[in-house]
Protein backbone atom coordinates (compact mmCIF):
# COMPACT_ATOMS: atom_id res chain seq x y z
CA UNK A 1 0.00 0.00 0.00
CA UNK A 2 2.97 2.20 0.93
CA UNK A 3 4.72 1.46 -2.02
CA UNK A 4 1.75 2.64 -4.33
CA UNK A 5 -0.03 5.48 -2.27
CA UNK A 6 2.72 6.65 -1.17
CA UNK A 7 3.88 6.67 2.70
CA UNK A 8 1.89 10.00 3.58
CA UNK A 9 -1.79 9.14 2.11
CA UNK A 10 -1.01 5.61 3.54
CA UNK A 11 -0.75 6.98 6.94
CA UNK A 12 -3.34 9.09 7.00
CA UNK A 13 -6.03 6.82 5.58
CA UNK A 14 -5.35 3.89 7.61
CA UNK A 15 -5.30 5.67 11.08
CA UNK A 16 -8.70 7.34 10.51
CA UNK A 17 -10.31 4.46 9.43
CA UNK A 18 -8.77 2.72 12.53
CA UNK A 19 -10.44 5.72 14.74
CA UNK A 20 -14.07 5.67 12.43
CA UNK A 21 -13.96 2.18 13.78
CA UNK A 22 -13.07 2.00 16.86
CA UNK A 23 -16.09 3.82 18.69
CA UNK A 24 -18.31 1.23 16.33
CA UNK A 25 -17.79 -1.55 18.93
CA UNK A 26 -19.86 0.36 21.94
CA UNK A 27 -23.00 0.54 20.05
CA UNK A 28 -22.30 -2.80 18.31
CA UNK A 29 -24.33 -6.01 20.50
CA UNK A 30 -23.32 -9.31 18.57
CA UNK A 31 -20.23 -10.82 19.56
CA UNK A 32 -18.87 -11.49 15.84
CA UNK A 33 -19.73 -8.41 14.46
CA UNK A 34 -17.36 -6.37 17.36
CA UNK A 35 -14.95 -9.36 16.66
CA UNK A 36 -14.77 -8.11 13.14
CA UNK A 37 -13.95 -4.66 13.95
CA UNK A 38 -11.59 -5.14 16.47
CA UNK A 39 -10.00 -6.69 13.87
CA UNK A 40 -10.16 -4.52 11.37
CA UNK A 41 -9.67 -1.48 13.53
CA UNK A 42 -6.43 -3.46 14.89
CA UNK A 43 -5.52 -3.99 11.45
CA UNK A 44 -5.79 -0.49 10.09
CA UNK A 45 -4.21 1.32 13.02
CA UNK A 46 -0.97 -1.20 12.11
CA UNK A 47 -1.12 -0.44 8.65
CA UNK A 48 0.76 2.37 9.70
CA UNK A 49 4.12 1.46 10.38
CA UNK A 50 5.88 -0.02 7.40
CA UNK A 51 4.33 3.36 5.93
CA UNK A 52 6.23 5.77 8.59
CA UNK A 53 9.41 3.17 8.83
CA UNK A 54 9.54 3.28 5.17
CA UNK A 55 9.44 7.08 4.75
CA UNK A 56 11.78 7.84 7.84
CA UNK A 57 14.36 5.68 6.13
CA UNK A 58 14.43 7.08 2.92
CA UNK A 59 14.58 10.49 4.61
CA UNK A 60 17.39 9.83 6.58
CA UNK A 61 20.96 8.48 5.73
CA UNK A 62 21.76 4.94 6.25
CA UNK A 63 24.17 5.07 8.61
CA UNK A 64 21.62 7.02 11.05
CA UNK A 65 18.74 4.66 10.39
CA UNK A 66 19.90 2.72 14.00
CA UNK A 67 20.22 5.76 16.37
CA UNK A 68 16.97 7.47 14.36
CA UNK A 69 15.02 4.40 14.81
CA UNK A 70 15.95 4.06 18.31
CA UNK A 71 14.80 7.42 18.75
CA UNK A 72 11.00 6.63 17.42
CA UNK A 73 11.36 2.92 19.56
CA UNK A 74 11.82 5.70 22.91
CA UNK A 75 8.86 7.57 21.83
CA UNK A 76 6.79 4.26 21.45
CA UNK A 77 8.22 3.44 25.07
CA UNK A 78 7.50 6.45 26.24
CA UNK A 79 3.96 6.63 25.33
CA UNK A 80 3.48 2.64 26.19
CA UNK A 81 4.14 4.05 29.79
CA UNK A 82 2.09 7.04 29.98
CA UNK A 83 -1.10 5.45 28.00
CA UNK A 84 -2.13 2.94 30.59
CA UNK A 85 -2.26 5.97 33.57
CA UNK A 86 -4.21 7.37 30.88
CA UNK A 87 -6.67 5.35 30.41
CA UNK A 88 -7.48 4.35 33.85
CA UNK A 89 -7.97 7.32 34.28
CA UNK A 90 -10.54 7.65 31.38
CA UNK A 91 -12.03 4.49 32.41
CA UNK A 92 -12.21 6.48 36.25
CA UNK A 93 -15.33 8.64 34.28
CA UNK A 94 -16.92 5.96 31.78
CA UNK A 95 -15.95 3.04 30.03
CA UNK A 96 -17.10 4.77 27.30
CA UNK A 97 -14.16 7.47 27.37
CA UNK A 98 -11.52 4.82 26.89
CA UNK A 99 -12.57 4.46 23.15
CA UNK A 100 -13.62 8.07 22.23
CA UNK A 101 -10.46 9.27 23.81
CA UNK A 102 -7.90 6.30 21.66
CA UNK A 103 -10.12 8.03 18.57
CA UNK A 104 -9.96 11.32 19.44
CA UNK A 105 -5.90 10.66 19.95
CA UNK A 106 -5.28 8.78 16.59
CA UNK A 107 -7.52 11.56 14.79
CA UNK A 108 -5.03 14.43 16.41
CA UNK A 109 -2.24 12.07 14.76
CA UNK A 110 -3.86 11.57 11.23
CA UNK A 111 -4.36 15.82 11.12
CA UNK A 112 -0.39 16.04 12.36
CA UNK A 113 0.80 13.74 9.44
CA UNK A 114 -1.38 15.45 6.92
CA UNK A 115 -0.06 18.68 7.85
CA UNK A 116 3.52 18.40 8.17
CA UNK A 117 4.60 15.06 6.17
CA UNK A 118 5.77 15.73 2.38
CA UNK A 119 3.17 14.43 0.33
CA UNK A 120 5.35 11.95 -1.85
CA UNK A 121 8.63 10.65 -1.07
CA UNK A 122 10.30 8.04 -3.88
CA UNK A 123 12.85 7.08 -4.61
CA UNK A 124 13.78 7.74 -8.73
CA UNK A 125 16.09 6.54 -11.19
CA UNK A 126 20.00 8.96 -10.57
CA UNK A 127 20.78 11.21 -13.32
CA UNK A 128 22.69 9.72 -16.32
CA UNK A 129 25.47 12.85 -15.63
CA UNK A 130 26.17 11.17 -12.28
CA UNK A 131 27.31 7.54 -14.09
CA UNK A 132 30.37 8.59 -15.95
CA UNK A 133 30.98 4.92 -16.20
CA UNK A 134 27.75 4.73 -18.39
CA UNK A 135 27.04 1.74 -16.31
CA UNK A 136 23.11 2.93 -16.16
CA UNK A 137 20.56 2.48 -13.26
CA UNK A 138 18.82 -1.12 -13.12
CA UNK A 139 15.24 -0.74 -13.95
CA UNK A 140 13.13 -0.63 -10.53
CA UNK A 141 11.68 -3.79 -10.19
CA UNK A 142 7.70 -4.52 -10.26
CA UNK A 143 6.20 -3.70 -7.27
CA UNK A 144 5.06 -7.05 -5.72
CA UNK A 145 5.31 -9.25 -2.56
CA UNK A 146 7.04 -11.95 -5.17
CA UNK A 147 9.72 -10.50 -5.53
CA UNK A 148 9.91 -10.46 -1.48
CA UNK A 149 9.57 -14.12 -1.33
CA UNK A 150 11.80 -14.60 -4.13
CA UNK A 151 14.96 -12.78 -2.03
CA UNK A 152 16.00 -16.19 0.21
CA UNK A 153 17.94 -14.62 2.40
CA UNK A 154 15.19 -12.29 3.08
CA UNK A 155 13.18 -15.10 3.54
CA UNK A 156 15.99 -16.28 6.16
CA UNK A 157 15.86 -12.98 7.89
CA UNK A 158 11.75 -13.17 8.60
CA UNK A 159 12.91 -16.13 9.77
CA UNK A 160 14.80 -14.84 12.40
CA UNK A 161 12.52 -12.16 13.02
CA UNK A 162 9.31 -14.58 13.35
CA UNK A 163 11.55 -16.70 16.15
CA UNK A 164 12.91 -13.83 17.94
CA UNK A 165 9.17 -12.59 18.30
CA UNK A 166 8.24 -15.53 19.63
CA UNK A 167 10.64 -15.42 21.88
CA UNK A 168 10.47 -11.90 23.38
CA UNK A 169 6.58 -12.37 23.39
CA UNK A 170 7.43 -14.88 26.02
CA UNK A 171 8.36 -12.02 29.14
CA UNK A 172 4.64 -10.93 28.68
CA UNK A 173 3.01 -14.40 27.86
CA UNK A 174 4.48 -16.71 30.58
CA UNK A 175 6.72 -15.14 32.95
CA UNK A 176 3.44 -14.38 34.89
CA UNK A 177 3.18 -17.70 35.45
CA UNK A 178 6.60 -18.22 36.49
CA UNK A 179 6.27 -15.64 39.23
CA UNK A 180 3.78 -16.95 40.34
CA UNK A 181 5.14 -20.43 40.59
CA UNK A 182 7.66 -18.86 42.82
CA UNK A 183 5.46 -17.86 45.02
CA UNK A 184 6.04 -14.21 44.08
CA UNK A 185 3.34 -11.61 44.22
CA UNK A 186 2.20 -10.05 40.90
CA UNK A 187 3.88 -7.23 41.90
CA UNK A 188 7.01 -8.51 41.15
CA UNK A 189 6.51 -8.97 37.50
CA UNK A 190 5.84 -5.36 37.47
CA UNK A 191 9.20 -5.29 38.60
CA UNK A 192 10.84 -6.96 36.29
CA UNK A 193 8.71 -5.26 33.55
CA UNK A 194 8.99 -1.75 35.04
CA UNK A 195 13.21 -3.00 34.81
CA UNK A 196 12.64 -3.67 30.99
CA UNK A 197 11.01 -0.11 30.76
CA UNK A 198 13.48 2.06 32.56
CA UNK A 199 16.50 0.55 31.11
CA UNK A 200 15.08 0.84 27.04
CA UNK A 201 13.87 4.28 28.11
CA UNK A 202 17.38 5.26 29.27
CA UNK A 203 19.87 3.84 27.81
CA UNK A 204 18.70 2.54 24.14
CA UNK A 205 19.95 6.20 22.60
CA UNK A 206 23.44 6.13 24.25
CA UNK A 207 23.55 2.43 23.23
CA UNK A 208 22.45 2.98 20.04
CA UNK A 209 25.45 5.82 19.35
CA UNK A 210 27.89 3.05 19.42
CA UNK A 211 26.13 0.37 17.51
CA UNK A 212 25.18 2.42 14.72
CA UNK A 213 28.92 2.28 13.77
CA UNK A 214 28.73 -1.86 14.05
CA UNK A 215 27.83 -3.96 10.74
CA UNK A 216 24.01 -4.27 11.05
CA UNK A 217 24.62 -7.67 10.51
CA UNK A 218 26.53 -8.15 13.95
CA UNK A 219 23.65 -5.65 15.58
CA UNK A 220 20.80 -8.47 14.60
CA UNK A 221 22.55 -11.59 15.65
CA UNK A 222 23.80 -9.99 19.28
CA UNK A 223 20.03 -8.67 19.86
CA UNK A 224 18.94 -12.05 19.12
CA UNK A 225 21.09 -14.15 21.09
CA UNK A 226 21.06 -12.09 23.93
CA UNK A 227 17.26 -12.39 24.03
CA UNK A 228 16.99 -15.97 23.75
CA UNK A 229 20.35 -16.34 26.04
CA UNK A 230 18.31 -13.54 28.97
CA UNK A 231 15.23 -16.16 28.71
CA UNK A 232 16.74 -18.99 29.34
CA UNK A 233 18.14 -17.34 32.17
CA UNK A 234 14.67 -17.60 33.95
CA UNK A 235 15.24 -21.33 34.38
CA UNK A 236 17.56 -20.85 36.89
CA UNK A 237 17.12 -21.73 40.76
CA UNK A 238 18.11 -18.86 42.13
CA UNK A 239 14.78 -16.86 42.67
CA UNK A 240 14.44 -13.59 42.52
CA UNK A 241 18.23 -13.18 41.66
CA UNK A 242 17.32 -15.37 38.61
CA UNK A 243 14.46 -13.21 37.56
CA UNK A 244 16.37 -9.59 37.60
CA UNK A 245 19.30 -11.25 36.10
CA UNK A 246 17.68 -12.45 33.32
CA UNK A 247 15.44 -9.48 32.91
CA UNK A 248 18.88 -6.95 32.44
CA UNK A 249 20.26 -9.55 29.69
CA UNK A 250 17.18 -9.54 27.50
CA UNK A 251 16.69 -6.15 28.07
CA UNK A 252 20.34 -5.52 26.64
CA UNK A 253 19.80 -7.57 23.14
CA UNK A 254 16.17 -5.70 23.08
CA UNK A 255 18.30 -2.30 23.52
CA UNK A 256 21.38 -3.51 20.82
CA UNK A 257 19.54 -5.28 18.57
CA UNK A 258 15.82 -4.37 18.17
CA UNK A 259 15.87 -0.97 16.00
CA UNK A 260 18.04 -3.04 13.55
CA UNK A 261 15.93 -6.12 13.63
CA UNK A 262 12.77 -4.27 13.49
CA UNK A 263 13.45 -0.98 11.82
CA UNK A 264 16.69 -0.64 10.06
CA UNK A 265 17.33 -3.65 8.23
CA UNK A 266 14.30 -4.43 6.77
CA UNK A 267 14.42 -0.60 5.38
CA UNK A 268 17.58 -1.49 4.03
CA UNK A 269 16.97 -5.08 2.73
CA UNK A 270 14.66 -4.30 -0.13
CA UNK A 271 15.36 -2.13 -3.17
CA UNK A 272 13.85 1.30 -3.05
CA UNK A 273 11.11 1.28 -4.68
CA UNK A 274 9.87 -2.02 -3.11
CA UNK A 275 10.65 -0.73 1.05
CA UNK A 276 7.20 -0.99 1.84
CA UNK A 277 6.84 -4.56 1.11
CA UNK A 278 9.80 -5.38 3.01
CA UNK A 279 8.91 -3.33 6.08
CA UNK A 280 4.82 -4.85 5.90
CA UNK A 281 6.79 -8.70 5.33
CA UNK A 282 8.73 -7.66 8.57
CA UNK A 283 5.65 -6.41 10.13
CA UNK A 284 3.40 -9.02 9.28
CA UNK A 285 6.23 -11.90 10.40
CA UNK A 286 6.39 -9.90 13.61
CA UNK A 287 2.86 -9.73 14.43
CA UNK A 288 2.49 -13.48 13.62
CA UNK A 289 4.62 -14.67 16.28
CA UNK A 290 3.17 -12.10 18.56
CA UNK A 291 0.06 -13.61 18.08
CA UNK A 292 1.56 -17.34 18.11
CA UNK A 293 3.99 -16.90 20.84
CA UNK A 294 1.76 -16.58 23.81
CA UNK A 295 -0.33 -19.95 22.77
CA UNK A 296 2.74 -22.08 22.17
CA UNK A 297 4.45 -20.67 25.75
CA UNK A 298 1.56 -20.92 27.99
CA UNK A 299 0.95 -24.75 26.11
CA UNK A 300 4.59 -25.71 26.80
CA UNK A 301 5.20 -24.32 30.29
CA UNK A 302 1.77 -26.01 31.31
CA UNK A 303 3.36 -29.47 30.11
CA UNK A 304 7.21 -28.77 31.18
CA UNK A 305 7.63 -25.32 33.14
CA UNK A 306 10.71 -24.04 33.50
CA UNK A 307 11.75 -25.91 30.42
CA UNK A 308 10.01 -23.53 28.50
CA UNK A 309 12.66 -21.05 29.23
CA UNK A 310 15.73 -23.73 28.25
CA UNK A 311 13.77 -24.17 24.99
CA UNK A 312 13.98 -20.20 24.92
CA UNK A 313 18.09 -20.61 24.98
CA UNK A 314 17.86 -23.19 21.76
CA UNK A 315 15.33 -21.65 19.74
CA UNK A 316 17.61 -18.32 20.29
CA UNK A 317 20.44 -19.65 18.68
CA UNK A 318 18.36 -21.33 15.92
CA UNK A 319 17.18 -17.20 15.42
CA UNK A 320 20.55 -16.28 15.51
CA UNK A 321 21.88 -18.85 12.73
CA UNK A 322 18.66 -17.63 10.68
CA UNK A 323 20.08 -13.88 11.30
CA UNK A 324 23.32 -15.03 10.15
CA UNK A 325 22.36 -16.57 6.88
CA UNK A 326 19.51 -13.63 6.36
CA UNK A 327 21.20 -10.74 7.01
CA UNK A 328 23.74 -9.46 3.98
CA UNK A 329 27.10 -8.36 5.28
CA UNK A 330 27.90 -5.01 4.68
CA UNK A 331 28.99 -4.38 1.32
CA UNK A 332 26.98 -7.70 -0.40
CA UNK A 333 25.51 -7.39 -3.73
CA UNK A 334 22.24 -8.14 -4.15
CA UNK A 335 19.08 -7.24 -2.63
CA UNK A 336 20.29 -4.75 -0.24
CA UNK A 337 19.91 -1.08 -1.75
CA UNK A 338 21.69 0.53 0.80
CA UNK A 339 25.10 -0.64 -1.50
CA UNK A 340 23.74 1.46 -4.68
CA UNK A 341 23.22 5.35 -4.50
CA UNK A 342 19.33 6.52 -4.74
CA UNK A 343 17.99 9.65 -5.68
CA UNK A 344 14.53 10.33 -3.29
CA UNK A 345 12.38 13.06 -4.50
CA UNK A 346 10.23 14.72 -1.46
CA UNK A 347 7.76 16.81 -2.69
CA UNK A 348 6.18 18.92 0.31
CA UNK A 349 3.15 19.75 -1.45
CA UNK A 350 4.81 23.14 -2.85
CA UNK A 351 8.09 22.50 -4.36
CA UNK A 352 10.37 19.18 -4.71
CA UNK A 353 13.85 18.32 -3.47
CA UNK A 354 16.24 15.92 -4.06
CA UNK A 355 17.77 13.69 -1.22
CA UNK A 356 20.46 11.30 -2.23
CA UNK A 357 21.56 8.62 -0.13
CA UNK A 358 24.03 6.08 -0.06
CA UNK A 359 27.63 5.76 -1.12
């Protein structure tokens, strides 16, 4: 959608259909029919992201995507925190608030992007005067999710990214349960969640100034093994020690290795003209084991607690081969457009002006 409206129309349309929706489901009574919505509504209000990853990276220079994307994962933290006081506090004066107020918010956002995002950003074909070599441009290729699924080490990559989400979904999915086996109130998984918070709030941008000089491909692969290496962690005996111990080792792959995994090199993977359908394949692969994770963890910790956690450790390092095989070393030919100059035309809606990125 991103690729063919454009990032700016795509933004805009999909976040106020999300907020025409939403309200729907308080005046809706059948049980399918608000099941729909929801869904759709969740759908729309996602549709979002490859759209604003997509233009953000062709905006901004390659070797900033890490330390820029870091900087729109600490706004995302930032308002994760501060929504839930929020909306108990909405919920304080009526139920009904809750929804009108999410609307009301994602309608303020939609009249923000309209008004200040340029309304086209492409990328375009260089100049003939700037290939002395005569060399030529490669024709862009068709716009399609084929040519996604044709790109194998992409393919390896969502692997990677589909494991690793099913993975992290874990510290939300089960860990309540392991608490609780403990004999630990729920207050102290808010600790160890509150832990997660603090540390990705304050430290992922000073973090993120050193690894943006590391090969992205070395970013990935320590994110995911740490991850999978921090859960594991939880299967240890030693109580509460075990808990905050693994809880700062996750924490630290999320911080080194999550605005590459999620952000930058999926805007980086995919030539130009097809970034959209590389950031939605990311998305989409993502949101899949979201949605997975949670059932398979609560099913195996039922059947073999705290081996859930070892299995964490494996299936980690079977993400982090993935990673290794998916992700294209710096300087590899092929998909990766970040090795090929690109000219990206933004046109504000008044005059247009030529970006160029790359080498």
């Amino acid at each position: 959608m991103s690729d063919n409206l454009g990032p700016r129309l795509t933004i805009v349309s999909t976040l106020l259909g999300a907020a025409v929706l939403l309200p729907c489901v308080l005046y809706l009574d059948d049980y399918w029919a608000i099941l729909l919505v929801i869904a759709v509504s969740g759908a729309a209000s996602m549709a979002y992201q490859p759209a604003s990853t997509s233009m953000i990276s062709l905006l901004t220079p390659t070797e900033r995507h890490v330390m820029i994307f870091a900087m729109g994962r600490l706004a995302i933290n930032l308002g994760t925190t501060a929504s839930p006081l929020l909306g108990a506090a909405l919920v304080t004066i009526s139920w009904n608030f809750l929804f009108w107020g999410e609307a009301l918010a994602v309608v303020i956002f939609s009249a923000v992007a309209a008004t200040t995002l340029p309304h086209r950003v492409r990328p375009e074909t260089a100049d003939p005067a700037d290939d002395p070599a005569g060399r030529g441009a490669a024709p862009a290729p068709k716009a399609s999710y084929l040519t996604v699924l044709a790109d194998r080490r992409y393919l390896m990559f969502l692997l990677a990214m589909f494991v690793s989400s099913v993975i992290y979904i874990q510290h939300i999915a089960t860990l309540p349960l392991t608490v609780k086996h403990l004999g630990m109130g729920i207050e102290v998984y808010a600790v160890m969640i509150a832990i997660n918070g603090v540390l990705v709030i304050v430290c992922e941008l000073l973090v993120a100034k050193v690894v943006q000089r590391w090969p992205i491909r070395i970013a990935v692969i320590t994110g995911v093994l740490l991850t999978g290496i921090g859960m594991s962690l939880y299967a240890l005996p030693w109580g509460l020690a075990a808990l905050v111990i693994a809880t700062l080792v996750w924490s630290l792959g999320e911080i080194i290795g999550y605005p590459s995994l999620f952000f930058a090199y999926p805007a980086q993977a995919g030539p130009p003209a097809l970034r959209g359908r590389y950031l939605g394949a990311s998305n989409a692969l993502y949101g899949l084991g979201s949605a997975v994770g949670p059932f398979v963890g609560v099913m195996i910790w039922n059947r073999f607690g705290d081996g859930l956690w070892l299995g964490c450790g494996v299936v980690g390092l079977i993400a982090g081969a993935a990673a290794w095989g998916g992700v294209r070393p710096a300087g590899a030919t092929g998909g990766d457009s970040s090795a090929e100059q690109a000219v990206v035309t933004v046109d504000s809606g008044t005059a247009d002006a030529e970006v160029r990125t790359g080498s």
